[in-house]
Every structure is written in structure tokens, then in C-alpha cells.
N, C-alpha and C. Protein backbone atom coordinates (compact mmCIF):
# COMPACT_ATOMS: atom_id res chain seq x y z
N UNK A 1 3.11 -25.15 44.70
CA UNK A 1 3.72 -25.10 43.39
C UNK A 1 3.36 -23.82 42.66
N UNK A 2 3.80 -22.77 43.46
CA UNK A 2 3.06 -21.66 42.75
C UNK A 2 4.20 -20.88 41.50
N UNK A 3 4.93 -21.40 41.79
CA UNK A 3 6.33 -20.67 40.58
C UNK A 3 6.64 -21.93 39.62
N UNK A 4 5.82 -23.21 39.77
CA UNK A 4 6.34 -24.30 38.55
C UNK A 4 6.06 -23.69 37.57
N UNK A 5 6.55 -24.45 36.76
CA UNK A 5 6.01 -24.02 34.76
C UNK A 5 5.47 -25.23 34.88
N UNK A 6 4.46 -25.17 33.25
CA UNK A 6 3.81 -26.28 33.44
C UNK A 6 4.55 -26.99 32.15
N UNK A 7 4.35 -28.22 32.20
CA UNK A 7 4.84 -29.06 30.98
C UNK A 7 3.64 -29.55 30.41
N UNK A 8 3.63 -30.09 29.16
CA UNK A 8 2.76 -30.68 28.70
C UNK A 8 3.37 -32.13 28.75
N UNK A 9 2.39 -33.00 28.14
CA UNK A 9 3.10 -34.49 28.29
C UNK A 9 4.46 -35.03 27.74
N UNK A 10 5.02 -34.18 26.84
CA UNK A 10 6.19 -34.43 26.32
C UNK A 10 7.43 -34.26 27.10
N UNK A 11 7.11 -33.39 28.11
CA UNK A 11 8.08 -32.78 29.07
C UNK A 11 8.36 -31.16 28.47
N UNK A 12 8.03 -30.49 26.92
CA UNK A 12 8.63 -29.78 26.77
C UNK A 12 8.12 -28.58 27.19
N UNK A 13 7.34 -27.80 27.92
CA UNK A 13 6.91 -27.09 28.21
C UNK A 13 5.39 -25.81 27.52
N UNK A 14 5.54 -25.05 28.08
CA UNK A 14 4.29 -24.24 27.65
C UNK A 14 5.03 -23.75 26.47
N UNK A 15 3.88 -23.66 25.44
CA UNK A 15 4.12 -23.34 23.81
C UNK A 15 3.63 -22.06 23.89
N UNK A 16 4.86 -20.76 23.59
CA UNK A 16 3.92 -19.34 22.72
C UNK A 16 3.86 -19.27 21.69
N UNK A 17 4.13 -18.15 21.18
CA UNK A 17 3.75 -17.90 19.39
C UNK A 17 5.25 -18.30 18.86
N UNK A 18 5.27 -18.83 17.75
CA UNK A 18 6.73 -18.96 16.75
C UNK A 18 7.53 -17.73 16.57
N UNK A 19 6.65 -16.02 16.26
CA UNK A 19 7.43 -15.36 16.21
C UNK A 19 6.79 -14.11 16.91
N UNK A 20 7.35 -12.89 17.60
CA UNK A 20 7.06 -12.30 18.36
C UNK A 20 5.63 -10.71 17.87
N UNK A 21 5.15 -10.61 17.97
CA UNK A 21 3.77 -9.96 17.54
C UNK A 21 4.45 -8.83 16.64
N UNK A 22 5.30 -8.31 17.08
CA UNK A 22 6.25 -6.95 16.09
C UNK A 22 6.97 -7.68 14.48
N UNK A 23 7.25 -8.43 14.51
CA UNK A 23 7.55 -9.30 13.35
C UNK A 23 6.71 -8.99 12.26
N UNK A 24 6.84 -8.97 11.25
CA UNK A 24 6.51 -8.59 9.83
C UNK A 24 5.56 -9.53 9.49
N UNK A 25 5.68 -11.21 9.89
CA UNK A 25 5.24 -12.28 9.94
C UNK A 25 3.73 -12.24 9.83
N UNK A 26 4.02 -11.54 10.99
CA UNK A 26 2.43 -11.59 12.17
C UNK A 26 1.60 -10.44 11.26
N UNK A 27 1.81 -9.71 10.09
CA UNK A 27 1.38 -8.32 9.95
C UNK A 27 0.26 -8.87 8.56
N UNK A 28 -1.29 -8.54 8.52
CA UNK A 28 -2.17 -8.58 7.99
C UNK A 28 -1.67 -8.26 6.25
N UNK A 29 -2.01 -9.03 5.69
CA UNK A 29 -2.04 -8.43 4.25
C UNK A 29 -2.43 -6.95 3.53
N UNK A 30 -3.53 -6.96 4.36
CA UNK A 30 -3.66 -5.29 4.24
C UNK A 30 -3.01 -4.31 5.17
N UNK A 31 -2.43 -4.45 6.28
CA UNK A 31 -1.43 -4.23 7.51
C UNK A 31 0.18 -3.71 6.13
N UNK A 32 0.24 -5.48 5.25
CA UNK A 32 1.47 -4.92 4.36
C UNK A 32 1.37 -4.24 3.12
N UNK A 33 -0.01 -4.35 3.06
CA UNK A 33 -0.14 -3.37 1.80
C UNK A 33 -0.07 -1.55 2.04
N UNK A 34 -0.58 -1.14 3.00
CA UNK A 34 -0.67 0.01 3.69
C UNK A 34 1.06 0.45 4.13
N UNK A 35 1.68 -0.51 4.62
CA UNK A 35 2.63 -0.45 4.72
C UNK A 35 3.78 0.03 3.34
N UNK A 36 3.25 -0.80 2.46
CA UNK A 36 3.55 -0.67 1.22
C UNK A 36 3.54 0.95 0.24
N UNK A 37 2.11 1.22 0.43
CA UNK A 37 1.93 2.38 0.07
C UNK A 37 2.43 3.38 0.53
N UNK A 38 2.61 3.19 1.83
CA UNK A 38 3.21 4.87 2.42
C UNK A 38 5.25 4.15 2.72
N UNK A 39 5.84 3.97 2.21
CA UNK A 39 6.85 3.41 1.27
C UNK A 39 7.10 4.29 0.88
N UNK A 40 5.89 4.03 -0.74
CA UNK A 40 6.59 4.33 -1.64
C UNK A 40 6.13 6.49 -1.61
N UNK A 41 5.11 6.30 -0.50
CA UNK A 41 4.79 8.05 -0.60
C UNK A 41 5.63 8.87 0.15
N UNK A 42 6.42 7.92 1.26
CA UNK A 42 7.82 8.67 1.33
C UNK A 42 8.56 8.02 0.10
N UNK A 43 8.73 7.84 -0.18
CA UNK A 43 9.96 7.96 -1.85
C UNK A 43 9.60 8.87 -2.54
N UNK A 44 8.49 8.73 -2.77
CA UNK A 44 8.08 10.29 -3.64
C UNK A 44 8.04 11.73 -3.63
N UNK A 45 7.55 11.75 -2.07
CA UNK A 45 7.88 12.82 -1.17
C UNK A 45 9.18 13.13 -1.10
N UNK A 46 10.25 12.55 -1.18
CA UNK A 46 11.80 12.83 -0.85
C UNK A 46 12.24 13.62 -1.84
N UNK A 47 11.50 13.44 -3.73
CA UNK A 47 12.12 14.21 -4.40
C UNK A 47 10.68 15.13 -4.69
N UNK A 48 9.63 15.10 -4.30
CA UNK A 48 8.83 16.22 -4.59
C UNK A 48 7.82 16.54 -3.08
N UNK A 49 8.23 16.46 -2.13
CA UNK A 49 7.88 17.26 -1.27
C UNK A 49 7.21 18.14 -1.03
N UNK A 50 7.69 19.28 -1.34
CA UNK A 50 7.09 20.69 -1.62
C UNK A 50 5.67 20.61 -2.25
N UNK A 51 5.70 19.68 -3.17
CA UNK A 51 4.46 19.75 -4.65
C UNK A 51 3.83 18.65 -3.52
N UNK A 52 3.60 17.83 -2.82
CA UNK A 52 2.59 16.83 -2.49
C UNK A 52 2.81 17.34 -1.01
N UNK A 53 2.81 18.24 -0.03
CA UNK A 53 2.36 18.46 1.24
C UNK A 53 1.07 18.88 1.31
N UNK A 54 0.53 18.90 0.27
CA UNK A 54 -0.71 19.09 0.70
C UNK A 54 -1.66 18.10 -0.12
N UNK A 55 -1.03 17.23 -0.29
CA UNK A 55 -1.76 15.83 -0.84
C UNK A 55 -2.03 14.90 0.10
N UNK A 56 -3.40 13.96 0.20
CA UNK A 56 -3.66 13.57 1.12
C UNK A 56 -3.25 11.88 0.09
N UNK A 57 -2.95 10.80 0.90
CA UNK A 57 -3.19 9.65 0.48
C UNK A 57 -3.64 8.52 1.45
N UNK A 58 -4.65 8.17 0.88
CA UNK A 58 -5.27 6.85 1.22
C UNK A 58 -5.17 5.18 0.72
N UNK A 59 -5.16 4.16 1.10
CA UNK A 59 -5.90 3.08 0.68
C UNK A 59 -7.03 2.88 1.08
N UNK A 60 -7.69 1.99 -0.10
CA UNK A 60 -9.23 1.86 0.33
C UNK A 60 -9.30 0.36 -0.23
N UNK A 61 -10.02 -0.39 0.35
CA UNK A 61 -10.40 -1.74 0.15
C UNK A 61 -10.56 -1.88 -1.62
N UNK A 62 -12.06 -0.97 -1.84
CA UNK A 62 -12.53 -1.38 -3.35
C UNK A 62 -12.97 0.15 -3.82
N UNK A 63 -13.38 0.41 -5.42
CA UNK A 63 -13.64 1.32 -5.44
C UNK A 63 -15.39 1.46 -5.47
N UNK A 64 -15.55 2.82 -5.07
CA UNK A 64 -17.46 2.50 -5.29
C UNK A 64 -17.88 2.65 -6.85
N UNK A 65 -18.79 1.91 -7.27
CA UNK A 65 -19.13 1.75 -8.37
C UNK A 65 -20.01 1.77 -8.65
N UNK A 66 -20.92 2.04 -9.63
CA UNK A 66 -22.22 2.00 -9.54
C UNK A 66 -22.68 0.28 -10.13
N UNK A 67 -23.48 -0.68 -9.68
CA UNK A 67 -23.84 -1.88 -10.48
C UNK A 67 -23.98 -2.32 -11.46
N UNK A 68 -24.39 -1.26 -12.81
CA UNK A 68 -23.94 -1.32 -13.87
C UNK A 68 -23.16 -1.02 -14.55
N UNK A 69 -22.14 -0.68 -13.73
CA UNK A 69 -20.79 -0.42 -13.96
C UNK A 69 -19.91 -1.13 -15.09
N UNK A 70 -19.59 -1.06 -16.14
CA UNK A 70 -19.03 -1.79 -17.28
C UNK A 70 -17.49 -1.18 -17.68
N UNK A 71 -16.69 -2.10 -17.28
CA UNK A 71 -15.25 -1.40 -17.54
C UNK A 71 -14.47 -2.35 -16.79
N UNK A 72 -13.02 -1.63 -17.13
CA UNK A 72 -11.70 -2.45 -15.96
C UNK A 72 -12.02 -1.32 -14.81
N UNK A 73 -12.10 -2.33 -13.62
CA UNK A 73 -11.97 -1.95 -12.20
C UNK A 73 -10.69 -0.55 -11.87
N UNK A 74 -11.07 0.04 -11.39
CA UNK A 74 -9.83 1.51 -11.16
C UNK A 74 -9.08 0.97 -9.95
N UNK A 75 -7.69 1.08 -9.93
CA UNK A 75 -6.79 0.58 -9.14
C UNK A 75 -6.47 1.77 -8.45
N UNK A 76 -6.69 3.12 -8.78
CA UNK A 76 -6.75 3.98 -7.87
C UNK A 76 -7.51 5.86 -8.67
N UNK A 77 -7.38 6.34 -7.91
CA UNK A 77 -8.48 7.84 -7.85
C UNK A 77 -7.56 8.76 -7.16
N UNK A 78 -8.18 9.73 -8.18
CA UNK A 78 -7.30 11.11 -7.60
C UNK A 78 -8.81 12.04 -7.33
N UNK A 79 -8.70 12.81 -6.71
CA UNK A 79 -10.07 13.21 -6.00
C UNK A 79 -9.47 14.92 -5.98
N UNK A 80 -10.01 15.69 -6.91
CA UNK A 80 -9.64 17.35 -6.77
C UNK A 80 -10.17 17.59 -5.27
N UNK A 81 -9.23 18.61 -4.66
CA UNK A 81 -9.62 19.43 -3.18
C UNK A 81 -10.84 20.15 -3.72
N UNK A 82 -11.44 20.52 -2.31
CA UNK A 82 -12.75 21.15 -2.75
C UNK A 82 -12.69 21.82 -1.30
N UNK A 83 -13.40 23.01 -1.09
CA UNK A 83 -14.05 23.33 0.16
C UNK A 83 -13.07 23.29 1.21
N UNK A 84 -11.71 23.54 0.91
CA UNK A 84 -11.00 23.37 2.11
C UNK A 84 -10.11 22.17 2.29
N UNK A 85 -10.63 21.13 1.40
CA UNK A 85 -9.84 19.55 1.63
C UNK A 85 -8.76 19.41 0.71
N UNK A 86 -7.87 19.06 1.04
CA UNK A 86 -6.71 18.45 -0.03
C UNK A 86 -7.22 17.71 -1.27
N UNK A 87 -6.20 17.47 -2.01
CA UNK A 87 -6.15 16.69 -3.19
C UNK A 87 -6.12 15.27 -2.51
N UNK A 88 -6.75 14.16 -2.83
CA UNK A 88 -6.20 13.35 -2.43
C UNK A 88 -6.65 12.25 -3.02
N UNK A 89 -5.55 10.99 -3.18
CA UNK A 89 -4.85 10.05 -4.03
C UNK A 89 -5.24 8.79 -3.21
N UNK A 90 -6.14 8.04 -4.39
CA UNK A 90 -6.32 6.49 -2.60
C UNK A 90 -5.88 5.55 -4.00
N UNK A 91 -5.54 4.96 -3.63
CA UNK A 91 -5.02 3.32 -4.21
C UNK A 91 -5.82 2.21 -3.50
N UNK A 92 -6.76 1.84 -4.28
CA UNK A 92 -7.50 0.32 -3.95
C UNK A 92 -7.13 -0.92 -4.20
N UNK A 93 -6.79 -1.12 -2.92
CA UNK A 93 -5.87 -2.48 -2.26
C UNK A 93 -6.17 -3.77 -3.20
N UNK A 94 -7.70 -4.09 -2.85
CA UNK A 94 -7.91 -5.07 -3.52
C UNK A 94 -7.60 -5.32 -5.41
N UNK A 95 -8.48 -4.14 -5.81
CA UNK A 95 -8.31 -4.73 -7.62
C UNK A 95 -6.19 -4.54 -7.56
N UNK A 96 -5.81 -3.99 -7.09
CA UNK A 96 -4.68 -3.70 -7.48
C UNK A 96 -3.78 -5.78 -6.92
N UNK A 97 -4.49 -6.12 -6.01
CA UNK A 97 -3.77 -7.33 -5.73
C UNK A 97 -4.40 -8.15 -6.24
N UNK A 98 -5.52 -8.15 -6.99
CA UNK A 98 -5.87 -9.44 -8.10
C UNK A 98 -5.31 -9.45 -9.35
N UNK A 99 -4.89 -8.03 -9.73
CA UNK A 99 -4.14 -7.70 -10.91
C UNK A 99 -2.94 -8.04 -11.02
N UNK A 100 -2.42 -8.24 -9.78
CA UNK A 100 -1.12 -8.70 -9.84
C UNK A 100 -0.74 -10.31 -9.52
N UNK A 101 0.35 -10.36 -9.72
CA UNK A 101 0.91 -12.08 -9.34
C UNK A 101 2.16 -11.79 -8.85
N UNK A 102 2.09 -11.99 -7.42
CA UNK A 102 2.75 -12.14 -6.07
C UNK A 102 3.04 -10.72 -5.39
N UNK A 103 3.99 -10.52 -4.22
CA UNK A 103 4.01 -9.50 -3.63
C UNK A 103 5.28 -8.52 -4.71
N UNK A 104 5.75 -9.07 -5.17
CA UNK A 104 6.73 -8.19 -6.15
C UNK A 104 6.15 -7.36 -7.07
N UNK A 105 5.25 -8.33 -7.90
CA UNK A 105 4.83 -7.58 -8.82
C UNK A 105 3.51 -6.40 -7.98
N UNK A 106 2.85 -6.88 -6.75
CA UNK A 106 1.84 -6.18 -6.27
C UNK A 106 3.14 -4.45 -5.83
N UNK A 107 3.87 -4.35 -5.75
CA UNK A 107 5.15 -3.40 -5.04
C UNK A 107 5.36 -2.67 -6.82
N UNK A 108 5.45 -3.26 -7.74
CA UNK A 108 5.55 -2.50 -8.59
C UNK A 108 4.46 -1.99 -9.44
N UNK A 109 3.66 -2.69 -8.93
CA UNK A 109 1.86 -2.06 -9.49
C UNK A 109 1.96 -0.68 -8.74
N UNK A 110 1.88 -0.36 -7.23
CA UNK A 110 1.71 0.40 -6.70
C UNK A 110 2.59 1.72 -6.93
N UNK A 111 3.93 0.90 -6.95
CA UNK A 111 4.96 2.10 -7.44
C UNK A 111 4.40 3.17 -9.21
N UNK A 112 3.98 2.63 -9.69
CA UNK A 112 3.94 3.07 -10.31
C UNK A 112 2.36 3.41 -11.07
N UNK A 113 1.43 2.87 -10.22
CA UNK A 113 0.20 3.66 -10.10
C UNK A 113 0.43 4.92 -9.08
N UNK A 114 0.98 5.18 -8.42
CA UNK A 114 1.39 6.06 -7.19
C UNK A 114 2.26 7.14 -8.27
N UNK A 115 2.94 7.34 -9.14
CA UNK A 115 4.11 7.58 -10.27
C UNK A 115 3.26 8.28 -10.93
N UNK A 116 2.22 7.48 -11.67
CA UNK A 116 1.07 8.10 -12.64
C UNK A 116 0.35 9.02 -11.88
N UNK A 117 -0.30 8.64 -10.88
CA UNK A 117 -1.06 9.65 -10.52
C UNK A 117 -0.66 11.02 -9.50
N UNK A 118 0.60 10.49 -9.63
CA UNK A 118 1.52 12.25 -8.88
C UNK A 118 1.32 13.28 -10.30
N UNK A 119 2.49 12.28 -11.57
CA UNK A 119 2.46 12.88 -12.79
C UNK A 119 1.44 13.64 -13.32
N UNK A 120 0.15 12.66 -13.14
CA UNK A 120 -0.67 13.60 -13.48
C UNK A 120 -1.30 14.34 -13.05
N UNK A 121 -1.57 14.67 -11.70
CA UNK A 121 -1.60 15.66 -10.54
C UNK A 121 -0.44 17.22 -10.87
N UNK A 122 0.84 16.59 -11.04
CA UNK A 122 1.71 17.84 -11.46
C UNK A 122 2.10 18.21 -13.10
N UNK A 123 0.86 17.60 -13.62
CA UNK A 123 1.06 17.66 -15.26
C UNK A 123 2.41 17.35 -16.07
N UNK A 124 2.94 16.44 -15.69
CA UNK A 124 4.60 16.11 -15.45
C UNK A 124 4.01 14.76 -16.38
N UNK A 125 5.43 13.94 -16.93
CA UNK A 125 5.38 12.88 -17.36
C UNK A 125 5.66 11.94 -15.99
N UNK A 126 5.09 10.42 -16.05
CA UNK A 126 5.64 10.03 -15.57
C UNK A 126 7.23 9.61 -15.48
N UNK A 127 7.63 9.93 -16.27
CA UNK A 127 9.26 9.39 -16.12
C UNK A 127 10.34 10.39 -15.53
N UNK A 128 9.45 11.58 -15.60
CA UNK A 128 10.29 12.86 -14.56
C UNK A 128 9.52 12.70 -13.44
N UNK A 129 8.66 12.09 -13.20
CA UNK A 129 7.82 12.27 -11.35
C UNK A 129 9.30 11.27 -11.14
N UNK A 130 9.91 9.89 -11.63
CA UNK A 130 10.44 9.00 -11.23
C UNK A 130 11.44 8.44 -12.30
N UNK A 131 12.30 8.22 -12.20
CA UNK A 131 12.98 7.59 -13.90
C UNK A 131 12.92 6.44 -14.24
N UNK A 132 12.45 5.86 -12.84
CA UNK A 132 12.08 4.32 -12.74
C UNK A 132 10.88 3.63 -12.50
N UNK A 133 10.17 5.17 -13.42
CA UNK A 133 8.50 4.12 -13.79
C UNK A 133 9.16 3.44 -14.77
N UNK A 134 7.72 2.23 -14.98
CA UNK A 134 7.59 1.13 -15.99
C UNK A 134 8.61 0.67 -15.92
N UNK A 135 10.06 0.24 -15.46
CA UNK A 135 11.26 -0.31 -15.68
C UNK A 135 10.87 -1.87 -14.48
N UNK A 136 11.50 -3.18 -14.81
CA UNK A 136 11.23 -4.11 -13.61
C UNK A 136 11.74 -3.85 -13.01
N UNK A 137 11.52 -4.36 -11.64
CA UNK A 137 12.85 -4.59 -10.17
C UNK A 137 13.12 -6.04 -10.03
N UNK A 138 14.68 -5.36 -10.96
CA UNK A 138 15.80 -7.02 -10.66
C UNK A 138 16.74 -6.50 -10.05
């Protein structure tokens, strides 16, 4: 019986996964948040390009803080180049998804922490980095 399948007692056979590992399904919360972010840094990139090729962007779990740290948590950091390194922009995954309520509103947190901190990187308002900061998505 070397080519049977096997059944289980029902008759219906060997069980795999519900949906196939490439599926969106299967993809880590931080897998879609990352996903999320570099989104919206090609969107941004499409109309300012030129001005952010040499911007680096990251996500990072949390931000470092010191323990007596007293304030609202930073949802993200812009970090001046130094010594050779880019500018670069990290958005922290976590405070940014406790701040929010659900994946919609977590998509427009980012959009537009990502908005602010181009703007203020290119001394620009936010509403010329994008025309559709601060506006909802309906």
C-alpha cells in the first residue's frame, strides 16, 4: 500500500492547512504592519522620489525610552544622517496599534504619521507632502 492516502475515521481524508502559506491570512500582524508601511512609502515616493532616495525607513517594535520617561509614547522618529548614514524615519509598530481601533484606523495612523514626518523632513506642510492628510478613508 505504498501509494494509498490515508483516511481518517470519517473516511474523509488527510487534513492540510485551510489556506495556502502565500495568502494574506497566514501573514503575522507585524508581517501586515511592515507590509503596511512600505505601502504607503511607495505612495510617497511616487510623488516625491527625488527628495526621499536617500531616506532610509524602518519599523521598530517600541521606542527606547529612558524609565523615567514621562509623556505620550512616540509613534515614530526621524533620526538626522550623520557620518555617512541616511536620514532615517522608523514608525513604532506597537504604540501606533494601541492607539488605534482596528486595522483601518491603524492604515490611517500610519499614513499620516509617515505624511508628517516627510513634511517635516522637507519643511513642507503636511497637506502639500499629501492633500489627503488628516481627511478619513470612506
Amino acid at each position: 500500500m505504498a501509494g494509498a492516502r490515508r483516511r481518517d475515521r470519517h473516511g474523509r481524508g488527510v487534513r492540510g492547512p485551510l489556506t495556502p502559506p502565500q495568502a494574506p491570512v497566514t501573514r503575522s500582524r507585524a508581517e501586515r504592519f511592515d507590509d503596511l508601511v512600505h505601502d504607503e512609502v511607495g505612495r510617497l515616493g511616487q510623488r516625491w522620489g527625488r527628495e526621499l532616495a536617500q531616506v532610509e525607513f524602518a519599523v521598530e517594535e517600541v521606542p527606547d525610552v529612558e524609565p523615567d520617561f514621562d509623556g505620550p509614547v512616540p509613534l515614530g522618529l526621524t533620526s538626522p544622517g550623520a557620518g555617512g548614514r541616511p536620514v532615517r524615519i522608523v514608525v513604532f509598530r506597537r504604540p501606533v496599534e494601541a492607539r488605534a481601533v482596528g486595522e483601518r484606523e491603524v492604515a490611517r495612523l500610519v499614513r499620516d504619521l509617515l505624511v508628517e514626518e516627510v513634511a517635516d523632513l522637507l519643511g513642507l506642510s503636511p497637506e502639500s507632502v499629501d492633500p489627503s492628510y488628516d481627511t478619513p478613508d470612506d
